[in-house]
N, C-alpha and C. Protein backbone atom coordinates (compact mmCIF):
# COMPACT_ATOMS: atom_id res chain seq x y z
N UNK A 1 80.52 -70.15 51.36
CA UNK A 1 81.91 -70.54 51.39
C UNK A 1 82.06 -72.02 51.78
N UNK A 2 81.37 -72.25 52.85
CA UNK A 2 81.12 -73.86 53.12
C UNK A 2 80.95 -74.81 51.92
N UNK A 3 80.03 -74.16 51.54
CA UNK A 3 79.77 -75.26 50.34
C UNK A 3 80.55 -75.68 49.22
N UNK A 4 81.16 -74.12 48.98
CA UNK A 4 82.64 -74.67 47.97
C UNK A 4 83.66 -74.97 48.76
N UNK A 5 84.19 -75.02 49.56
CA UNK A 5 84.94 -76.04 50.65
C UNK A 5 84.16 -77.69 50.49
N UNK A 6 83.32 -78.20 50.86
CA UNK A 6 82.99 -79.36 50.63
C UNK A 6 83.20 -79.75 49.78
N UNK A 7 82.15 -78.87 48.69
CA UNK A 7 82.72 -79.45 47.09
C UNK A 7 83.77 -79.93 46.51
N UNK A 8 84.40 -78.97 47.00
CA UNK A 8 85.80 -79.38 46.45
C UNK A 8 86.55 -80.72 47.63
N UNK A 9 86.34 -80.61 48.82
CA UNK A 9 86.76 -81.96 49.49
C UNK A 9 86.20 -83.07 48.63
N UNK A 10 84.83 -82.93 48.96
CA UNK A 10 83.75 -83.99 48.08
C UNK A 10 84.66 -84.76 46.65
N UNK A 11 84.93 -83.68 46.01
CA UNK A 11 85.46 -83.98 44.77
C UNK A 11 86.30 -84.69 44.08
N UNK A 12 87.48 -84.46 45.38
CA UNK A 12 88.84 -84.89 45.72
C UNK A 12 88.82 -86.00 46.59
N UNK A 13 88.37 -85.75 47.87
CA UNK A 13 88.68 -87.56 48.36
C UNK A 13 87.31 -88.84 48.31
N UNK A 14 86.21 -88.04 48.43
CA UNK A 14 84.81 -88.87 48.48
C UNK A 14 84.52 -89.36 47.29
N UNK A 15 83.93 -88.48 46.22
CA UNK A 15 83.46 -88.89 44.81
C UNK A 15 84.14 -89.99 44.39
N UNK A 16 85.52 -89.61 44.20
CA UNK A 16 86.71 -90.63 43.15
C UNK A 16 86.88 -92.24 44.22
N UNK A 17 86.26 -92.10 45.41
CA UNK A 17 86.81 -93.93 45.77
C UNK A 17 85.47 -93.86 45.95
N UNK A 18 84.17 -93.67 45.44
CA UNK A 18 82.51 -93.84 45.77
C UNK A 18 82.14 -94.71 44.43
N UNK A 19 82.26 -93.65 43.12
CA UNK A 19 81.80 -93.14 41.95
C UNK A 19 81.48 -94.59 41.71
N UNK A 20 82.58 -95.45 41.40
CA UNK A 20 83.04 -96.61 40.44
C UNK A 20 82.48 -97.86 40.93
N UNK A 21 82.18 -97.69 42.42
CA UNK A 21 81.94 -99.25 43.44
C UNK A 21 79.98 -99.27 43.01
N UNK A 22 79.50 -100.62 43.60
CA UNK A 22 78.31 -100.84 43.71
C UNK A 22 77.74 -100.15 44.78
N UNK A 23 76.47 -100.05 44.15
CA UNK A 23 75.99 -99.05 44.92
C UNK A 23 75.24 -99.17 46.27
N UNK A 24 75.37 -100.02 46.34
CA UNK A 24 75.08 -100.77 48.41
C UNK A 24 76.30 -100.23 49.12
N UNK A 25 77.66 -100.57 48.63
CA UNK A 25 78.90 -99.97 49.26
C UNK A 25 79.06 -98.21 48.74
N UNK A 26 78.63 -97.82 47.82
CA UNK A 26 79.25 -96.72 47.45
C UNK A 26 78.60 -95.58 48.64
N UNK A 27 77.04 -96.04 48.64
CA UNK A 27 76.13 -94.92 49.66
C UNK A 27 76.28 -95.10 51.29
N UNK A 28 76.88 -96.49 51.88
CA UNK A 28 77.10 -96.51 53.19
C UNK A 28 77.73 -95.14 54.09
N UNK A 29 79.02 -94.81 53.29
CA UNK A 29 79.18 -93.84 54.27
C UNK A 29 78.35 -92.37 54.50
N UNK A 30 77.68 -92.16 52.95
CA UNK A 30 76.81 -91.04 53.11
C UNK A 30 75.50 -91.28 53.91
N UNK A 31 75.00 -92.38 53.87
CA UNK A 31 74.01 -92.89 55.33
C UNK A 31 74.72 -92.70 56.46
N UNK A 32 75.64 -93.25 56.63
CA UNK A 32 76.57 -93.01 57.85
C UNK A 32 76.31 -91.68 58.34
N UNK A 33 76.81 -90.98 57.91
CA UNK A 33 76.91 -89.23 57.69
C UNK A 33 74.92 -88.60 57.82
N UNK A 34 74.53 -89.23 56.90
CA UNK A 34 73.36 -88.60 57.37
C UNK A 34 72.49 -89.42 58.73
N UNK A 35 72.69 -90.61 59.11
CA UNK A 35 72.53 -91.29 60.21
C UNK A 35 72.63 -89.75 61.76
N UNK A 36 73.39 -88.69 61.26
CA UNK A 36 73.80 -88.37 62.63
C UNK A 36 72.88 -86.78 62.62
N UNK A 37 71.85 -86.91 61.17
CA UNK A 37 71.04 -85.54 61.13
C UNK A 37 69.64 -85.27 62.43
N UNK A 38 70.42 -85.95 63.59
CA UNK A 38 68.99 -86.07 64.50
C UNK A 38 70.23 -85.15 65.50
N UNK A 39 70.71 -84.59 64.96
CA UNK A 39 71.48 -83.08 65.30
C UNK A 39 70.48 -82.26 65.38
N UNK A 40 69.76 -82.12 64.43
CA UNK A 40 68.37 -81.12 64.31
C UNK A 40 67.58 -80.47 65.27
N UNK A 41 67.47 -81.53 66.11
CA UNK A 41 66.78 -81.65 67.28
C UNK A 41 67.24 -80.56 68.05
N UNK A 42 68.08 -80.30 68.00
CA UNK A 42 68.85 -79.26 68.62
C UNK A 42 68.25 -78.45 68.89
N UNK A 43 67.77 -77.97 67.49
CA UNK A 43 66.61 -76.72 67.29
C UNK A 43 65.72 -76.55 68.51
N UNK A 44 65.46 -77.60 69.00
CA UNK A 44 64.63 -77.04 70.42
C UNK A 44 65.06 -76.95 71.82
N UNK A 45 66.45 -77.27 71.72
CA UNK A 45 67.00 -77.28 73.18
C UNK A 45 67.58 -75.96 73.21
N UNK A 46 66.77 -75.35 74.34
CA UNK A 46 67.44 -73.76 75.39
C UNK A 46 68.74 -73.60 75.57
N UNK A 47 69.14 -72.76 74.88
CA UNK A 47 70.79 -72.45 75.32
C UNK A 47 71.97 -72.96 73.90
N UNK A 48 71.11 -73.73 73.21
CA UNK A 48 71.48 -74.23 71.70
C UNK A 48 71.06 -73.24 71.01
N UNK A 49 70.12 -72.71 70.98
CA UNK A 49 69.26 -71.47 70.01
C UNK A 49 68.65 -71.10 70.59
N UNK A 50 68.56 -69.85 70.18
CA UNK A 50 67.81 -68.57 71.61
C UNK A 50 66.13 -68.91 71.49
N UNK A 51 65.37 -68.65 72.74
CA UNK A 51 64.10 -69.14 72.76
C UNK A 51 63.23 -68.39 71.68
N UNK A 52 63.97 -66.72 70.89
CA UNK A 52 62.92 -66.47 69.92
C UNK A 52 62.75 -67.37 68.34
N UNK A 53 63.80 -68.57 68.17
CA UNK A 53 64.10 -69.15 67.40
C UNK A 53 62.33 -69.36 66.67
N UNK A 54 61.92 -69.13 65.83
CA UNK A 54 60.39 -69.27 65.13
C UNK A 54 60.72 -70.44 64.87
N UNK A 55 59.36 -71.74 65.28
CA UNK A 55 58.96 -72.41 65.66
C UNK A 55 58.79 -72.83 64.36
N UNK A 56 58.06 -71.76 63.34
CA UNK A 56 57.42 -72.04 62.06
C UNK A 56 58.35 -72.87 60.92
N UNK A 57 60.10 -72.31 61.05
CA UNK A 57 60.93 -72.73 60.82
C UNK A 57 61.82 -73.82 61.47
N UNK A 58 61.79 -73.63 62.75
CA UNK A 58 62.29 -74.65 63.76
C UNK A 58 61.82 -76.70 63.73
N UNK A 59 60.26 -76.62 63.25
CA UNK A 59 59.79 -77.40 63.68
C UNK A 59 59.97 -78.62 62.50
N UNK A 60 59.45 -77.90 61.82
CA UNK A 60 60.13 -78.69 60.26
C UNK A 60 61.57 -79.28 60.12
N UNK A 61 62.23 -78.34 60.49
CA UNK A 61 63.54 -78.71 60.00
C UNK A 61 63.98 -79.55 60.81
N UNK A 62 63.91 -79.46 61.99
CA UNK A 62 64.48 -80.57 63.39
C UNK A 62 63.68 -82.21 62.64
N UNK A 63 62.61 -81.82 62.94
CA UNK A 63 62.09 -83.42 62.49
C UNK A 63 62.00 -83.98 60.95
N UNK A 64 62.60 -82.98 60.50
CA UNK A 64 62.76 -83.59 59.09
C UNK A 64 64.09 -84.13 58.88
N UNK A 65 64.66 -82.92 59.66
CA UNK A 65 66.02 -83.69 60.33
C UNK A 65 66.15 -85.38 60.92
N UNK A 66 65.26 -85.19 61.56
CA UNK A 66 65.45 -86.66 62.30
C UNK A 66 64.60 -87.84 61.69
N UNK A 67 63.56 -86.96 60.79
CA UNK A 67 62.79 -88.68 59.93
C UNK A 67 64.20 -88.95 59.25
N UNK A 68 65.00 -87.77 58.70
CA UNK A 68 65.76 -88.07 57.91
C UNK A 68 67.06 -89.37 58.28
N UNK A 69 67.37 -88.56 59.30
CA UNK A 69 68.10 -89.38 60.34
C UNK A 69 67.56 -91.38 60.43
N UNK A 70 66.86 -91.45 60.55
CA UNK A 70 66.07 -92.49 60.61
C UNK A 70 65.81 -93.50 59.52
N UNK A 71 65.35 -92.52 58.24
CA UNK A 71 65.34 -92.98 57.04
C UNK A 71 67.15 -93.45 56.77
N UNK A 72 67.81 -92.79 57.04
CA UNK A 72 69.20 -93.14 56.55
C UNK A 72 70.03 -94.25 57.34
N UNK A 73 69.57 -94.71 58.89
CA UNK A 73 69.60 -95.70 59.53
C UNK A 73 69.00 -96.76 59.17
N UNK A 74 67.76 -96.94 59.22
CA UNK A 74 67.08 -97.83 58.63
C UNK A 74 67.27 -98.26 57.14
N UNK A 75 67.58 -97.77 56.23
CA UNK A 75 68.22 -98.19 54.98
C UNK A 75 69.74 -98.44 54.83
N UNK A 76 70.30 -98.13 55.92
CA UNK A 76 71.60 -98.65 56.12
C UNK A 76 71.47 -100.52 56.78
N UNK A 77 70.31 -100.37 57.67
CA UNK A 77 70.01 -101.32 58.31
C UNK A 77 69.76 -102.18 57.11
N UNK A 78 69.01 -101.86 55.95
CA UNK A 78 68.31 -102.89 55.31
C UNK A 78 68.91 -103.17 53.98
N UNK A 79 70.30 -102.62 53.84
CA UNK A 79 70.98 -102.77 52.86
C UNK A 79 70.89 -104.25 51.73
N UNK A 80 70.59 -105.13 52.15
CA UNK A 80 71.17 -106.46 52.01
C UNK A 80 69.34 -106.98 51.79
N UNK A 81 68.67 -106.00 51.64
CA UNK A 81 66.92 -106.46 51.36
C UNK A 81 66.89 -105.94 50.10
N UNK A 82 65.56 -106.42 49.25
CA UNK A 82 64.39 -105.87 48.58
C UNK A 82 64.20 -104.39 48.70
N UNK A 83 64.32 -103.56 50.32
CA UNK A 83 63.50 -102.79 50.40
C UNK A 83 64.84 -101.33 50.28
N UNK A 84 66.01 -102.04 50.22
CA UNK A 84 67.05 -101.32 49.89
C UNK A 84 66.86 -99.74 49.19
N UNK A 85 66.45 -100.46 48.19
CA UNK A 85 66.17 -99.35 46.92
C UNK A 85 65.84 -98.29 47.46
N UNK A 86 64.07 -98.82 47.15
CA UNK A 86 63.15 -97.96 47.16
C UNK A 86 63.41 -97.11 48.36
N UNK A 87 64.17 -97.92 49.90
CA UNK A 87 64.36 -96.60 50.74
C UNK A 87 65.26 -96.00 50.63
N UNK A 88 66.29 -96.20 49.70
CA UNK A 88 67.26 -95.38 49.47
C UNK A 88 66.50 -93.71 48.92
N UNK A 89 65.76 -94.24 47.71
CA UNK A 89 65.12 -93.09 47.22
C UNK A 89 64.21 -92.02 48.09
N UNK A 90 63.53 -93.20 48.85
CA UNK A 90 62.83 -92.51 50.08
C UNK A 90 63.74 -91.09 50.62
N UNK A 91 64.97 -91.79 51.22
CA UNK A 91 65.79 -91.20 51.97
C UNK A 91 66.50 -89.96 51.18
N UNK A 92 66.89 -89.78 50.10
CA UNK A 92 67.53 -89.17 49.24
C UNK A 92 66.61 -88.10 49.03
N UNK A 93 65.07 -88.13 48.74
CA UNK A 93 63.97 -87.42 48.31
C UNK A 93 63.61 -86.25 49.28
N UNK A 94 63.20 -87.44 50.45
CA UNK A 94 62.65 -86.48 51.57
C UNK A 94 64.04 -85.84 52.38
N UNK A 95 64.90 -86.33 52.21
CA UNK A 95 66.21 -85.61 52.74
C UNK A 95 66.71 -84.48 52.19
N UNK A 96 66.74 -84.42 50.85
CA UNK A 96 67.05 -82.98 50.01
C UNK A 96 65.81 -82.01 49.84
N UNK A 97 64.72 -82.45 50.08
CA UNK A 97 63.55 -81.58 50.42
C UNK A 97 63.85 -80.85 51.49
N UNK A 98 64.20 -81.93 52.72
CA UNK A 98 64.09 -81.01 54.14
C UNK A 98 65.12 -80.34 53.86
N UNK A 99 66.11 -80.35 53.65
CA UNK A 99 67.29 -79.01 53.37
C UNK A 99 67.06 -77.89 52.36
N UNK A 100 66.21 -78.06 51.10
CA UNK A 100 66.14 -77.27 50.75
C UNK A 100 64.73 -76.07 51.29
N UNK A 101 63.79 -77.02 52.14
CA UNK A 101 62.52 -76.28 52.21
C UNK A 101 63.42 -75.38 53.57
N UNK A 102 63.88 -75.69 54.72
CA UNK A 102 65.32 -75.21 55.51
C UNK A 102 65.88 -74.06 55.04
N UNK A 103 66.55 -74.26 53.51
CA UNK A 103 67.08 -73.22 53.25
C UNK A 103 66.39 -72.00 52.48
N UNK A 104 65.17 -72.09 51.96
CA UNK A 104 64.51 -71.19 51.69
C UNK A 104 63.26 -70.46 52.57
N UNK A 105 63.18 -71.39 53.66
CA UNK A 105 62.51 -70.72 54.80
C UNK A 105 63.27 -70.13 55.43
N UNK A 106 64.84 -70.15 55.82
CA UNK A 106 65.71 -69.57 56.92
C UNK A 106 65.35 -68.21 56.49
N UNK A 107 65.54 -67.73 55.77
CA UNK A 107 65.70 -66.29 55.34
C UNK A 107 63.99 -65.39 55.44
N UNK A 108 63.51 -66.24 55.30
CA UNK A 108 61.87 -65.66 55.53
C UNK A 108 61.81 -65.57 56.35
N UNK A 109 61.77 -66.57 57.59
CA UNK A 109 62.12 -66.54 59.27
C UNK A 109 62.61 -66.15 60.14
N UNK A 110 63.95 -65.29 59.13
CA UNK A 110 65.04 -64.58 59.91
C UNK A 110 65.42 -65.33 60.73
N UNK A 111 66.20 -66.48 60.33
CA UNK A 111 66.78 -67.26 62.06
C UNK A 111 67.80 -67.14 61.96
N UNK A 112 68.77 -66.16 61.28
CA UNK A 112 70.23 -66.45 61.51
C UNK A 112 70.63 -65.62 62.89
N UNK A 113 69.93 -64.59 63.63
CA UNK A 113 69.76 -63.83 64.96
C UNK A 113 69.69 -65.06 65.84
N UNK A 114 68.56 -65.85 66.01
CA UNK A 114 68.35 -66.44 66.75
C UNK A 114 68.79 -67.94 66.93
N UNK A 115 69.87 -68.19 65.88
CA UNK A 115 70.28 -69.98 65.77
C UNK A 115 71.69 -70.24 67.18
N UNK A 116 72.56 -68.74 67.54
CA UNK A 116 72.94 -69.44 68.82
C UNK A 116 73.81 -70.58 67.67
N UNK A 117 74.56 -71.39 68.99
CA UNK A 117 75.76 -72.17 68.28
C UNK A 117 74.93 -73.26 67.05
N UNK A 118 74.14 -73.28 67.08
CA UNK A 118 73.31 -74.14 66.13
C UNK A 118 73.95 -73.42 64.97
N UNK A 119 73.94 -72.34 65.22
CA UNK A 119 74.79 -71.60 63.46
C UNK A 119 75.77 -72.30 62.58
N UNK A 120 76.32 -73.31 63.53
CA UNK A 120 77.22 -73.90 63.01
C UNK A 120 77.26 -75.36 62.22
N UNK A 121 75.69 -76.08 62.75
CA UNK A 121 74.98 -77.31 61.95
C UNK A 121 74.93 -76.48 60.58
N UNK A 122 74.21 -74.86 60.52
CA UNK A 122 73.92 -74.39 59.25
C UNK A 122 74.91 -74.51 58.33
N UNK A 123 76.13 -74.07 58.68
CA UNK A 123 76.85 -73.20 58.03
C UNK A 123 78.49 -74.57 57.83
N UNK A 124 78.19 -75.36 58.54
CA UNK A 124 79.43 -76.43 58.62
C UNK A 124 79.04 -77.71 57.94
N UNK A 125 77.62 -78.11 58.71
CA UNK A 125 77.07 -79.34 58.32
C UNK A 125 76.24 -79.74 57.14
N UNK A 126 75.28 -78.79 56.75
CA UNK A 126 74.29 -78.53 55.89
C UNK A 126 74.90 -78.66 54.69
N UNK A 127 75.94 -77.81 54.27
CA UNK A 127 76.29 -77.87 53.25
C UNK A 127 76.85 -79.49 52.28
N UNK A 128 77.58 -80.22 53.47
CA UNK A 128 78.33 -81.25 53.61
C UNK A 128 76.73 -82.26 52.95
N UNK A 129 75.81 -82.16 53.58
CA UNK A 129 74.67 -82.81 53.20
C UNK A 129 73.73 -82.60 52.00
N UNK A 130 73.86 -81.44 51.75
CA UNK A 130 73.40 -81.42 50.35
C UNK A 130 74.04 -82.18 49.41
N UNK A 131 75.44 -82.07 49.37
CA UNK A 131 76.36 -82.56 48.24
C UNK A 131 76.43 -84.16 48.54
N UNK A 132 75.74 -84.53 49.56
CA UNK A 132 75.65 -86.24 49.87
C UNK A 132 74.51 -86.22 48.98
N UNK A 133 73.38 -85.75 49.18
CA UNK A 133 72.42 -85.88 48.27
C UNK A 133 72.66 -85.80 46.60
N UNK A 134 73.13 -84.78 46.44
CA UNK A 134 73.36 -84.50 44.66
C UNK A 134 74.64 -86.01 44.44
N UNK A 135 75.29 -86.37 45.44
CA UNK A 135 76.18 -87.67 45.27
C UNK A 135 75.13 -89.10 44.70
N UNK A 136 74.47 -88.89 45.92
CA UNK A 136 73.49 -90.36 45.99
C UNK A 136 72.37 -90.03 44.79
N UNK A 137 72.03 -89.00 44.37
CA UNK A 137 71.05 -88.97 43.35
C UNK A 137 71.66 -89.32 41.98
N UNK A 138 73.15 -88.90 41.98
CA UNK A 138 73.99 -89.37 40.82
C UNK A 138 74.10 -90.71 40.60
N UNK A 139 74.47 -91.85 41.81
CA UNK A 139 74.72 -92.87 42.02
C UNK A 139 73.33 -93.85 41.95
N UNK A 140 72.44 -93.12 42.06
CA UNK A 140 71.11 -93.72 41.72
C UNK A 140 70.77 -93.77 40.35
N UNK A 141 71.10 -92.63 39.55
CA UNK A 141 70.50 -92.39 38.52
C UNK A 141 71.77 -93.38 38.00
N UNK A 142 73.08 -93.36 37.82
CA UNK A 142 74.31 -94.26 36.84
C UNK A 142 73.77 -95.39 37.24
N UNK A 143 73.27 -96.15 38.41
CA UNK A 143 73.51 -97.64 38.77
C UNK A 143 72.28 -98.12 38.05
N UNK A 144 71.50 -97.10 37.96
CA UNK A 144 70.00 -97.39 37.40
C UNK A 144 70.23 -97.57 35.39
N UNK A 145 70.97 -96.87 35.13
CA UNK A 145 71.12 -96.50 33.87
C UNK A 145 72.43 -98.08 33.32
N UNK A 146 73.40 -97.89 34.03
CA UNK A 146 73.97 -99.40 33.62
C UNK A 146 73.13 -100.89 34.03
N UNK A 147 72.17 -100.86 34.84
CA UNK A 147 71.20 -102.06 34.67
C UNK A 147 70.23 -101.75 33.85
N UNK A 148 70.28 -100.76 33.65
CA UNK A 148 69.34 -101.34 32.24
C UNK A 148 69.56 -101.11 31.05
């Protein structure tokens, strides 16, 4: 349900003032937004998610969470470089990996028992971040396709 809630926000106020601009300005606020995925971390603090939270699933996702986090800072940081790009892609790649490897391990792992208010990064935030990704992969692939 989350996710078609975003979508459709996405659709309506984000996409239509993103789509059309260059693409240094168009991806800032979705770095912005993913800048704050060191939420993840969460995953290991007591009383955030119950201590049977599996580790196997836990461990990945928190720090993929937070390279991610990092990757999307640091290419926000370096907007105005050479190295722009390529970490954009970086960031976009390994960022929709960690959510999707996340979402097909949750269910093997059974962590929806044990996620505690963290349920709500799943089920509020996650979604919001995928559709940044399928945004920025669009905006990569058009900006790429009108330069050349």
């Amino acid at each position: 349900m989350s996710f078609i809630v975003w979508n459709k926000a996405t659709q309506k106020y984000l996409w239509p003032r993103i789509k059309n601009l260059e693409l240094k300005k168009a991806v800032q606020p979705i770095l912005i937004l993913n800048s704050f995925r060191f939420a993840g971390l969460s995953f290991f603090v007591p009383g955030v998610v119950h201590a049977d939270l599996n580790p196997a699933w836990a461990v990945p996702a928190a720090f993929g969470d937070f390279t991610t986090a990092i990757l999307a800072f640091t290419t926000l940081s370096l907007i105005n470089t050479a190295s722009f790009r390529p970490l954009l892609w970086l960031f976009n790649i390994l960022g929709f990996i960690d959510l999707l490897v996340a979402f097909i391990d949750g269910p093997r792992y059974n962590i929806l028992p044990s996620l505690g208010p963290a349920y709500y990064i799943i089920v509020l935030y996650v979604p919001l971040l995928l559709l940044t990704h399928l945004m920025t992969f669009r905006l990569l692939l058009k900006k790429q396709e009108v330069a050349g």
